[in-house]
C-alpha atoms as a PDB file:
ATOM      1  CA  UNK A   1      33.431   7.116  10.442  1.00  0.00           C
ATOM      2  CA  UNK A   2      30.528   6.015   8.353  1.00  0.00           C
ATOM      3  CA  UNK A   3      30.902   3.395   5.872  1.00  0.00           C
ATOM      4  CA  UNK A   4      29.014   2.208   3.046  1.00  0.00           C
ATOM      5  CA  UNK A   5      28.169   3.610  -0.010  1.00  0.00           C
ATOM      6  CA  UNK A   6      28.093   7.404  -0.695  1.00  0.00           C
ATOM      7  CA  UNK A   7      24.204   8.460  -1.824  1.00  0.00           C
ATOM      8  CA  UNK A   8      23.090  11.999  -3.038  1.00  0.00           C
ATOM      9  CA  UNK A   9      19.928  13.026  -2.992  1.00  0.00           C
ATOM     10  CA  UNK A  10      17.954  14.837  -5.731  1.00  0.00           C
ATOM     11  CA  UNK A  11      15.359  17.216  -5.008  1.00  0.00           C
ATOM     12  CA  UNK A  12      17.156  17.818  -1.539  1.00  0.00           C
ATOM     13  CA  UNK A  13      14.425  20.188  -0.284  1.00  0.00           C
ATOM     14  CA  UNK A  14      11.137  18.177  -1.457  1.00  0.00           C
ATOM     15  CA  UNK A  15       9.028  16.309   0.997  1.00  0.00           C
ATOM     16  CA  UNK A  16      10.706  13.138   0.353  1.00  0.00           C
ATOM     17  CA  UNK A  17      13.967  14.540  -0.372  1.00  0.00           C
ATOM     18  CA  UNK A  18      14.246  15.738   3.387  1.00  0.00           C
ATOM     19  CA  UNK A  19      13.019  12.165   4.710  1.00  0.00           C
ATOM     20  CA  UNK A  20      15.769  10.677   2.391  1.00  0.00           C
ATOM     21  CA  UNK A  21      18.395  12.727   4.011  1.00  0.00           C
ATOM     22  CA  UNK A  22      17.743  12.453   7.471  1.00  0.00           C
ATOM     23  CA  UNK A  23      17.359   8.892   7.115  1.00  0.00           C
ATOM     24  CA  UNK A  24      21.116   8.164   5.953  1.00  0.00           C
ATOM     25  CA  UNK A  25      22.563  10.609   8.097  1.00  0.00           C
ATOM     26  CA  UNK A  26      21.183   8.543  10.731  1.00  0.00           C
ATOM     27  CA  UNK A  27      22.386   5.298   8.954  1.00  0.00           C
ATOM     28  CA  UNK A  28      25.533   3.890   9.630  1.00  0.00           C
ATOM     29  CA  UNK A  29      25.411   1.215   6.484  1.00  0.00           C
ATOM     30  CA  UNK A  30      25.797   4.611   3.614  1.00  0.00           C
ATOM     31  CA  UNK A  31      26.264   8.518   3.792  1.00  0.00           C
ATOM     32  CA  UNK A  32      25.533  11.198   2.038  1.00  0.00           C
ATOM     33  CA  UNK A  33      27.967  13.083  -0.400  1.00  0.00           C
ATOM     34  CA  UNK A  34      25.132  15.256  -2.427  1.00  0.00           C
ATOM     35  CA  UNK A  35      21.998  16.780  -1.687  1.00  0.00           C
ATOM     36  CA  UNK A  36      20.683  17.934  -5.538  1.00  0.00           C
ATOM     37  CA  UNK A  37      18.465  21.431  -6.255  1.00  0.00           C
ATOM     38  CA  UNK A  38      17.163  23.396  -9.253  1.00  0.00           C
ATOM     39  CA  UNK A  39      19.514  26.180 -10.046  1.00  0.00           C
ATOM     40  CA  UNK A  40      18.652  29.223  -8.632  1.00  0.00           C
ATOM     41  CA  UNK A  41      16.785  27.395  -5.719  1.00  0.00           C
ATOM     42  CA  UNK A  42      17.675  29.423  -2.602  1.00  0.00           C
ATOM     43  CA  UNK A  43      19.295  26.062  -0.808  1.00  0.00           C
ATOM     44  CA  UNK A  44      21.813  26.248  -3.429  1.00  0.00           C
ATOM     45  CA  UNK A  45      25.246  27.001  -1.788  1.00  0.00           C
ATOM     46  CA  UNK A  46      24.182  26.342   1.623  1.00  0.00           C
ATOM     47  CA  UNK A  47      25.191  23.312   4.010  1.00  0.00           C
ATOM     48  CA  UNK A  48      21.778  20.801   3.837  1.00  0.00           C
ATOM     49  CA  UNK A  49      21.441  20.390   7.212  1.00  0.00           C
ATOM     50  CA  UNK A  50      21.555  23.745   8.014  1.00  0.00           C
ATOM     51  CA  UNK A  51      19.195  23.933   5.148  1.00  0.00           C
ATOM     52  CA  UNK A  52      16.800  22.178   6.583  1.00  0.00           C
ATOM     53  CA  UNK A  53      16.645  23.889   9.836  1.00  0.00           C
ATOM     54  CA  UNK A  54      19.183  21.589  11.779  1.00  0.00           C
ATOM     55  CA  UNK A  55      22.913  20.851  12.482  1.00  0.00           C
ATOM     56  CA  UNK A  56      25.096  20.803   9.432  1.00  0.00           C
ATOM     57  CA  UNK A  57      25.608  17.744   7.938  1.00  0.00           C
ATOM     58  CA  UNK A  58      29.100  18.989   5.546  1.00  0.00           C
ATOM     59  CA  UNK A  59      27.291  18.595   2.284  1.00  0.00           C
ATOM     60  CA  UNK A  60      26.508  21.556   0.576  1.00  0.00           C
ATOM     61  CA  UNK A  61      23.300  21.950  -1.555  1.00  0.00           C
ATOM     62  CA  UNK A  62      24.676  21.839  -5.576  1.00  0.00           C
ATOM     63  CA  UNK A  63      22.577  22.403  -8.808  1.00  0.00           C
ATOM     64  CA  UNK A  64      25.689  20.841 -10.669  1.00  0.00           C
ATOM     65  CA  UNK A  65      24.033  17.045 -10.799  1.00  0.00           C
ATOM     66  CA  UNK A  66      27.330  15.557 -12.411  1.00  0.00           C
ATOM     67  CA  UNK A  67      29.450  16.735 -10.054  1.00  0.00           C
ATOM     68  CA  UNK A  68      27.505  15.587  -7.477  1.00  0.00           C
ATOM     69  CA  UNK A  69      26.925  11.719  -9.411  1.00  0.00           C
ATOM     70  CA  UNK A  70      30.751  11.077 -10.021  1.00  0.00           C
ATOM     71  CA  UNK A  71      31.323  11.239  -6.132  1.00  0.00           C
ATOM     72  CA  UNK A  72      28.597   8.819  -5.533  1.00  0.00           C
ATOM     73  CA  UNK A  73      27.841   5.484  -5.793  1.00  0.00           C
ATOM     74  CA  UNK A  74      23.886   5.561  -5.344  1.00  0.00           C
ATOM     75  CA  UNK A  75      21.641   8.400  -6.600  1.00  0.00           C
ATOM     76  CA  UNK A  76      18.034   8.001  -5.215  1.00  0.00           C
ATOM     77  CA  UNK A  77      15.755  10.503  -7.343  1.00  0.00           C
ATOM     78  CA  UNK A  78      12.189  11.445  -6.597  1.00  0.00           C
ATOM     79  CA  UNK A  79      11.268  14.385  -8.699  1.00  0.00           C
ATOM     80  CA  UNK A  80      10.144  14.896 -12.039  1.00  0.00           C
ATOM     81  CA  UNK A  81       9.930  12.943 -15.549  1.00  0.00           C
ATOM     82  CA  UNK A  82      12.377  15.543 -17.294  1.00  0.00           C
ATOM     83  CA  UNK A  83      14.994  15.632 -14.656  1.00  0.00           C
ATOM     84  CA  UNK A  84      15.105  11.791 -13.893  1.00  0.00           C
ATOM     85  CA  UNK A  85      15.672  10.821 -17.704  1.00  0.00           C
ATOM     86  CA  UNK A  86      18.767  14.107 -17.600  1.00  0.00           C
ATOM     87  CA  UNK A  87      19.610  12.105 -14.581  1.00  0.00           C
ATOM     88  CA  UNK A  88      19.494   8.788 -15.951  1.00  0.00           C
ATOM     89  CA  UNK A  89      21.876   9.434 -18.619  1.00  0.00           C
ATOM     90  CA  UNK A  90      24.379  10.983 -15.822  1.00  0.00           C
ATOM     91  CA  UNK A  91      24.025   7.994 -13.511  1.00  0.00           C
ATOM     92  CA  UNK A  92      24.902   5.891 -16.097  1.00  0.00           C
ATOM     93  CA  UNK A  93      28.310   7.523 -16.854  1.00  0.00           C
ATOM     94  CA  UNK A  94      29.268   7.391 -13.171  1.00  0.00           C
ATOM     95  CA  UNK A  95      28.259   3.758 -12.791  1.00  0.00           C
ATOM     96  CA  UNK A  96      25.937   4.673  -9.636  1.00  0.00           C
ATOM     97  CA  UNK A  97      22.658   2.897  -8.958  1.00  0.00           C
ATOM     98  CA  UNK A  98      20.005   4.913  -9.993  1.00  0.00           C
ATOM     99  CA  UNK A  99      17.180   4.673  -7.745  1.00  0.00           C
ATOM    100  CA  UNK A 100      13.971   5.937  -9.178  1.00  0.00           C
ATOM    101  CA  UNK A 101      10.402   6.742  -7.602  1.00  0.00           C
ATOM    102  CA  UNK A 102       9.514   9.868  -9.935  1.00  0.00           C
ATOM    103  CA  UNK A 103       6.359   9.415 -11.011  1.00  0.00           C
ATOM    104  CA  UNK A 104       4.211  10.163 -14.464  1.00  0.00           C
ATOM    105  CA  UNK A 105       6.916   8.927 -16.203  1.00  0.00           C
ATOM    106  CA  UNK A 106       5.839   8.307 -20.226  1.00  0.00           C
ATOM    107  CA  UNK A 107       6.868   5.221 -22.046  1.00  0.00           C
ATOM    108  CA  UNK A 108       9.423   6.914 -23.663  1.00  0.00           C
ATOM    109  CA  UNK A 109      10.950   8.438 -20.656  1.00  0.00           C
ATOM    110  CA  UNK A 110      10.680   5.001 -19.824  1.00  0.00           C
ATOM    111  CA  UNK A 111      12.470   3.535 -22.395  1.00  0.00           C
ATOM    112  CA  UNK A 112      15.464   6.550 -22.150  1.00  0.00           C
ATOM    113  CA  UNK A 113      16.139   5.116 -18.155  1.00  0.00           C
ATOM    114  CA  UNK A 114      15.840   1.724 -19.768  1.00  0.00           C
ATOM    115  CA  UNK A 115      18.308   2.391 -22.120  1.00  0.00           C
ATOM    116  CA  UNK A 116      20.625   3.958 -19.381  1.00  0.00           C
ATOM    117  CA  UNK A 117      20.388   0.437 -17.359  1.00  0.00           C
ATOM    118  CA  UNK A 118      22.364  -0.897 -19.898  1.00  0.00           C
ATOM    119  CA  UNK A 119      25.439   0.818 -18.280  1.00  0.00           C
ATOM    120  CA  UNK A 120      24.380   0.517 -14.701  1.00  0.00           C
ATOM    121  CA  UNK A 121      21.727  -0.895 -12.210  1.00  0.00           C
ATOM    122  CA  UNK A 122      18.892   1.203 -12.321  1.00  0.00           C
ATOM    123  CA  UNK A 123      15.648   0.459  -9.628  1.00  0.00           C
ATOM    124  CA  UNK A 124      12.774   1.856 -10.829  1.00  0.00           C
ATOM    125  CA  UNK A 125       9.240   1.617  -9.130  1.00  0.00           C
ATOM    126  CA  UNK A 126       6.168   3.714  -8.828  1.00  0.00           C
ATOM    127  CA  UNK A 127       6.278   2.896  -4.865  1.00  0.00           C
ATOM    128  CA  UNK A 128       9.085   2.262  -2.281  1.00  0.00           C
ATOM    129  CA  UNK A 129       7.194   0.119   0.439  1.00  0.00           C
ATOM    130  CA  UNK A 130       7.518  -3.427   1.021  1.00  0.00           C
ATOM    131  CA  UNK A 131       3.567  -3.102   2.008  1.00  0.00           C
ATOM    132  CA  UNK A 132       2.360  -1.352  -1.385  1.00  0.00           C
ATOM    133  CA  UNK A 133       4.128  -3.991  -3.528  1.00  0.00           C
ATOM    134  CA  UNK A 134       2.772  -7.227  -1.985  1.00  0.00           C
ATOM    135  CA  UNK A 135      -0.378  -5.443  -2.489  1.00  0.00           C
ATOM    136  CA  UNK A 136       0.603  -5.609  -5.923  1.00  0.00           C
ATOM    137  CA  UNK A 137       0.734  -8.985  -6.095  1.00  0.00           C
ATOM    138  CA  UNK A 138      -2.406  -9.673  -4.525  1.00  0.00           C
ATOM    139  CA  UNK A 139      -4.294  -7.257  -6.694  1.00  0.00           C
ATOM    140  CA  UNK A 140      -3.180  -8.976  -9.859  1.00  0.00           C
ATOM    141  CA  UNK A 141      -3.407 -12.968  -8.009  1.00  0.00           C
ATOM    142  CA  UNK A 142      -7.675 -11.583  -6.899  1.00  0.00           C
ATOM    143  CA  UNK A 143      -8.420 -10.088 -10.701  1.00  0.00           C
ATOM    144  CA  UNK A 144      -6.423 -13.569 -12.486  1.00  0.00           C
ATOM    145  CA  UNK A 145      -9.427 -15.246  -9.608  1.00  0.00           C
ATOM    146  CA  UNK A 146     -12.187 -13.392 -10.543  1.00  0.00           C
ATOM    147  CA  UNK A 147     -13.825 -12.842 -13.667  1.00  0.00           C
ATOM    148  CA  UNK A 148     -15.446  -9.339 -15.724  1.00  0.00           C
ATOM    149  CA  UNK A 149     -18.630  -9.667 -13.140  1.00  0.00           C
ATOM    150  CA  UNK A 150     -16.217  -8.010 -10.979  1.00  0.00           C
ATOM    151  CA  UNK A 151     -15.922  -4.551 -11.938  1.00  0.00           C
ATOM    152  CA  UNK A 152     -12.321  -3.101 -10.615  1.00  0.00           C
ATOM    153  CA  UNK A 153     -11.641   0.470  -9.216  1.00  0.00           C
ATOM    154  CA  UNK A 154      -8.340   1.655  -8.074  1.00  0.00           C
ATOM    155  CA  UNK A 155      -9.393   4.780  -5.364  1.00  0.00           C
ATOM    156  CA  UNK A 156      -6.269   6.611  -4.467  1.00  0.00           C
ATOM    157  CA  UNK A 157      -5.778   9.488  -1.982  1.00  0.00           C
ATOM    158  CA  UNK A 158      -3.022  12.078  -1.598  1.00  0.00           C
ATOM    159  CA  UNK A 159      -1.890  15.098   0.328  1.00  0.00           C
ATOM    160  CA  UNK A 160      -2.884  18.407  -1.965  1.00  0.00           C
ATOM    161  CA  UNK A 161       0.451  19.121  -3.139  1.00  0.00           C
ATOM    162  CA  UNK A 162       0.538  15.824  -5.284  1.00  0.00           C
ATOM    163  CA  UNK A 163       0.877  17.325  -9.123  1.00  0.00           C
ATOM    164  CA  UNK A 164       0.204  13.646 -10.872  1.00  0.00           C
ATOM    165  CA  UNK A 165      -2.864  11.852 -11.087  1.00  0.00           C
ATOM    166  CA  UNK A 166      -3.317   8.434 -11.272  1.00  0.00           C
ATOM    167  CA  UNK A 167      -0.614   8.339  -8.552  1.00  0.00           C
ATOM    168  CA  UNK A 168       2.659   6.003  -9.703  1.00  0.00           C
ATOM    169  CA  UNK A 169       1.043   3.552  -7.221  1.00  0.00           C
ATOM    170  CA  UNK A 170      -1.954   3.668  -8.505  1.00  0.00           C
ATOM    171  CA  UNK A 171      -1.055   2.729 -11.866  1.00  0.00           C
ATOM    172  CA  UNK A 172       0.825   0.246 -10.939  1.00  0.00           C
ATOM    173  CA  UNK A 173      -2.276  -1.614  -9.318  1.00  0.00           C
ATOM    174  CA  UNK A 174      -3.835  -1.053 -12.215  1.00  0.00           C
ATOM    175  CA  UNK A 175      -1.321  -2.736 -14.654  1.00  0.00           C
ATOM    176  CA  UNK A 176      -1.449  -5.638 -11.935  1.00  0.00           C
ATOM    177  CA  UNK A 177      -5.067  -6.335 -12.451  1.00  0.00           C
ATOM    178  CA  UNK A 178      -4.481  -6.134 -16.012  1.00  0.00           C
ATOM    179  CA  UNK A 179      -1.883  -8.941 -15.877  1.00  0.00           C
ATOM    180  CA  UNK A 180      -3.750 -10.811 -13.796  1.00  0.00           C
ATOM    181  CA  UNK A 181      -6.620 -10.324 -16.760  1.00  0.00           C
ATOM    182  CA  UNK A 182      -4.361 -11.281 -19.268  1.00  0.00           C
ATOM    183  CA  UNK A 183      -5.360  -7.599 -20.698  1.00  0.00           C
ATOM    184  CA  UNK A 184      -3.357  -4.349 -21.531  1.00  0.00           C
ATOM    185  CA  UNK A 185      -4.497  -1.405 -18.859  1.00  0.00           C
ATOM    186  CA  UNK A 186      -4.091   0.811 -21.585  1.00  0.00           C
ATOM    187  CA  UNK A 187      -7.395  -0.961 -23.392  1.00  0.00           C
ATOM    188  CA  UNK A 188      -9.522  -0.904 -20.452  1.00  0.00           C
ATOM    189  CA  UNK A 189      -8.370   2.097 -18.543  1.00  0.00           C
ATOM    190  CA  UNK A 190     -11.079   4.510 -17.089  1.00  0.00           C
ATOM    191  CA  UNK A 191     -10.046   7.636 -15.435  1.00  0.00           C
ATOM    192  CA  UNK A 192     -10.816  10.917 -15.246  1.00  0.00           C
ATOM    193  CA  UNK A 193     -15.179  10.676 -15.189  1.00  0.00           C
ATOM    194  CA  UNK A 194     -17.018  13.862 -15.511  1.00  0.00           C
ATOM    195  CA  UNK A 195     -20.610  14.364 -16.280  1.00  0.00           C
ATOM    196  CA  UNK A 196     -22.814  12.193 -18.218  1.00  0.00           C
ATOM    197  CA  UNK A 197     -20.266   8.883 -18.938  1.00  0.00           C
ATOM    198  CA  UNK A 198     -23.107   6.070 -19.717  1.00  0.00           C
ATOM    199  CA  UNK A 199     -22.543   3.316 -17.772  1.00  0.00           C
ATOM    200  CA  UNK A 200     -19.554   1.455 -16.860  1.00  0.00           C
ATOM    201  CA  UNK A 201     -18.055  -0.714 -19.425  1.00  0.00           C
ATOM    202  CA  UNK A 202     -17.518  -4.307 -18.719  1.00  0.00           C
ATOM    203  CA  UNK A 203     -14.260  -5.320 -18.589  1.00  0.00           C
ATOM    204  CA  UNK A 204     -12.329  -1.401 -17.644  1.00  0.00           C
ATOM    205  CA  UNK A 205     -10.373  -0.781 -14.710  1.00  0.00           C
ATOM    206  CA  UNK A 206     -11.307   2.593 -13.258  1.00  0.00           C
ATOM    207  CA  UNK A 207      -9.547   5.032 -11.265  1.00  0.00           C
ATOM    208  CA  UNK A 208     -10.425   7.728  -8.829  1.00  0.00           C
ATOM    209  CA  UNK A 209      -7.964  10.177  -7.555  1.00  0.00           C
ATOM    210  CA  UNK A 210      -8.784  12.337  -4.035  1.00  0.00           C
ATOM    211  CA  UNK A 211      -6.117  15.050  -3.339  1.00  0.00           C
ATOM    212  CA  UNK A 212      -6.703  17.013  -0.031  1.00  0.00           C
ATOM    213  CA  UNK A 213      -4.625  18.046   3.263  1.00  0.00           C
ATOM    214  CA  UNK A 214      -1.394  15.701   4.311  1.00  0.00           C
ATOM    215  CA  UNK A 215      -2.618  12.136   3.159  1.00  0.00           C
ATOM    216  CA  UNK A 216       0.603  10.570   2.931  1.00  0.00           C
ATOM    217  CA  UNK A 217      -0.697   7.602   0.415  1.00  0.00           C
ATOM    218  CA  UNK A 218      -3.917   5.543   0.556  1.00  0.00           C
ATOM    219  CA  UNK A 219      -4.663   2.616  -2.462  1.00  0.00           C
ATOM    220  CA  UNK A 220      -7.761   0.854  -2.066  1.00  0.00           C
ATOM    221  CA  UNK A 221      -8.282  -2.412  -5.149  1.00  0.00           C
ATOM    222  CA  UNK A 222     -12.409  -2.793  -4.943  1.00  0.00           C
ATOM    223  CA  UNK A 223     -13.444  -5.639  -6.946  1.00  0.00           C
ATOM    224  CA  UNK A 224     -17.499  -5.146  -7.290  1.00  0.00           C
ATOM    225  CA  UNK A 225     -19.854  -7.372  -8.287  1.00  0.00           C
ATOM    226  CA  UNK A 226     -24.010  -7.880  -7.651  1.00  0.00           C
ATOM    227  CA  UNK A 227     -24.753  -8.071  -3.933  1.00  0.00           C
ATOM    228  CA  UNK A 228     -20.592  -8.318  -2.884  1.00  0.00           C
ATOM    229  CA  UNK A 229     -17.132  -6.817  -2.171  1.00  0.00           C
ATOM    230  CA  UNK A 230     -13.828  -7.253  -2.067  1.00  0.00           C
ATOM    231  CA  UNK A 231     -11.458  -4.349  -0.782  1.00  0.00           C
ATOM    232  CA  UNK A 232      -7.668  -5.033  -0.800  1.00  0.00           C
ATOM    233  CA  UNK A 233      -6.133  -1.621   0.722  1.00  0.00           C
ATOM    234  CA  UNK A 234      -3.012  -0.215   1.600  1.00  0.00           C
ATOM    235  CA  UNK A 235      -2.302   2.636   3.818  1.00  0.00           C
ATOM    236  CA  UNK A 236       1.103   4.485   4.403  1.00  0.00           C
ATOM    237  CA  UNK A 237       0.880   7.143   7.379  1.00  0.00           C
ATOM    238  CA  UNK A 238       4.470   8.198   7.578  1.00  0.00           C
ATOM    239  CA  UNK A 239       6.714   8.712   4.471  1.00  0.00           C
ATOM    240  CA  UNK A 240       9.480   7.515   5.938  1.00  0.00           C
ATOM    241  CA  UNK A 241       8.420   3.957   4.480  1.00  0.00           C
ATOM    242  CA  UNK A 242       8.932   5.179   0.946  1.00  0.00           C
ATOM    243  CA  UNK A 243      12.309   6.615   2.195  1.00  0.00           C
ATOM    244  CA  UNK A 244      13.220   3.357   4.030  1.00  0.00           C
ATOM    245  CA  UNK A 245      12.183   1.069   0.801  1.00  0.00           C
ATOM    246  CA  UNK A 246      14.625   3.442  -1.456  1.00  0.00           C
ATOM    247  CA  UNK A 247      17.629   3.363   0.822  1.00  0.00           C
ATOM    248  CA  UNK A 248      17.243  -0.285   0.904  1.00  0.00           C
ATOM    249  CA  UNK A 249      17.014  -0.382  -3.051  1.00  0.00           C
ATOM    250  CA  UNK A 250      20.288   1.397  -2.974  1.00  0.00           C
ATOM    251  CA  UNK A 251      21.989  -0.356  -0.539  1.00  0.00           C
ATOM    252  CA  UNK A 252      20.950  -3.793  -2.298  1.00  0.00           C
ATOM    253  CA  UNK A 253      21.859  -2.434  -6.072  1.00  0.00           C
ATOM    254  CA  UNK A 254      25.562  -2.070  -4.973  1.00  0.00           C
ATOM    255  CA  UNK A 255      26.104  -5.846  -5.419  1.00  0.00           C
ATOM    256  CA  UNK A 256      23.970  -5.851  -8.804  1.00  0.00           C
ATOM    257  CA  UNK A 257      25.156  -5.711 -12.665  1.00  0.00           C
ATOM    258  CA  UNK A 258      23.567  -3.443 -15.203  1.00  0.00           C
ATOM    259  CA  UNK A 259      19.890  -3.890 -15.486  1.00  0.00           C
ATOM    260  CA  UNK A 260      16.765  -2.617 -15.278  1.00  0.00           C
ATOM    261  CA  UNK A 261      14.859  -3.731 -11.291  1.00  0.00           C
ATOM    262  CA  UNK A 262      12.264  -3.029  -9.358  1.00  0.00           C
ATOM    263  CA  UNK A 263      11.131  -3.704  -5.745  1.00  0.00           C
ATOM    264  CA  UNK A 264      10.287  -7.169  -6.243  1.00  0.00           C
ATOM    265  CA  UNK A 265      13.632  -7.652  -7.141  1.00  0.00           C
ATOM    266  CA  UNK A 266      14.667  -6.137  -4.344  1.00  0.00           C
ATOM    267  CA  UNK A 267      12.582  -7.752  -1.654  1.00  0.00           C
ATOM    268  CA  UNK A 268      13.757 -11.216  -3.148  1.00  0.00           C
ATOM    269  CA  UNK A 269      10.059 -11.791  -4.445  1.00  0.00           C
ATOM    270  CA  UNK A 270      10.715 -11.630  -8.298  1.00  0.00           C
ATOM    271  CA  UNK A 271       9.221 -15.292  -8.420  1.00  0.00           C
ATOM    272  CA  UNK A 272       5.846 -13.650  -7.535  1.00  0.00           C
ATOM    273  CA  UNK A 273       5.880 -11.933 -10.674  1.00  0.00           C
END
């Protein structure tokens, strides 16, 4: 028999949802005791493996979150800013970890999870992958090195079902290059160009977003200046890596007090904050 902790998943039948699943009923360090849809979704009452076009797995599909949350002791939630901060405020009552990779999350929704971390551990981070966060890092250690001559665009590219734009990721590079500026991205911020703009402003960090067929995630950081280049680029071809980072974020809250974390904290690099 399995042991570990006992995980649901919300937004069973997404993209990630499904990755999330099979992944811990493959694991043998946690298992799955909820698998989360919208009511009147047409998984609802059905076994999720089943669901999903396999073997039954003996968790049936629920649109009931709490009664789901009080049998579990991880809830790793990738859907949408309304439903997370609902979700927050249940997590917190059942004392699970809440995982969190929704994105376009607003700084009050923001502020509602943080308020829930006060009751439990809470792991929140616009992307899962140990490769996407060192990236992080970089991008804000390249912009601290380099000066405004560098302009800095943050080109991200997505498959076409992606509803958000700047992705999570996306913005997160951006607030690292901010940092690294000693600047707040919300000052310099450029997104969204159409038609005549003028030129580029010294000092802004741009953004481009592409949205188009399966692109799991791409993140390029171009720092331009007169006659050079510097690319720093990330790109994730399966999203299993997303899946892989959040199970481990779940696995590694269980031994964590009430707080408010985030990947670094999880990979053991907080010092490269």
């Amino acid at each position: 028999m399995t042991q570990g902790p006992g995980i649901v998943v919300t937004g069973a039948s997404g993209r990630m949802g499904q990755t999330l699943i099979k992944l811990i009923a493959e694991s043998d360090a946690c298992h799955l005791v909820g698998a989360l849809e919208q009511t009147g979704h047409d998984w609802v009452g059905q076994d999720i493996g089943t669901a999903m076009g396999g073997q039954a797995l003996g968790v049936t599909v629920t649109d009931d979150a709490l009664e789901a949350f009080v049998k579990a002791q991880a809830v790793i939630d990738f859907t949408a800013p309304a439903a997370t901060v609902a979700f927050s405020e249940l997590t917190a009552q059942a004392k699970a970890v809440h995982v969190i990779g929704t994105t376009g999350m607003t700084g009050e929704d923001i502020a509602k999870v943080d308020a829930a971390a006060r009751h439990t551990a809470v792991v929140r981070a616009g992307n899962m992958s140990l490769g996407v966060n060192l990236l992080t890092q970089l991008t804000k250690k390249v912009a601290a090195a380099l000066d405004e001559d560098f302009d800095i665009e943050v080109i991200e590219a997505h498959h076409k079902h992606k509803v958000d734009a700047p992705s999570g990721t996306a913005l997160m590079l951006g607030e690292a290059a901010a940092d690294g500026r000693g600047v707040a991205l919300s000052d310099v911020r450029d997104s969204g160009r159409d038609g005549i703009t003028g030129a580029r402003k010294r000092g802004d960090i741009g953004f481009t977003a592409i949205r188009g067929g399966d692109i799991v995630g791409e993140h390029d950081v171009l720092f331009a200046a007169d006659g050079e280049r510097i690319t720093l680029r990330h790109v994730a071809s399966d999203r299993s890596v997303f899946a892989r980072g959040a199970l481990k974020a779940a696995l590694w809250g269980q031994s964590q007090g009430p707080g408010a974390y985030d990947m670094l904290d999880v990979l053991g690099l907080s010092d490269w904050r």
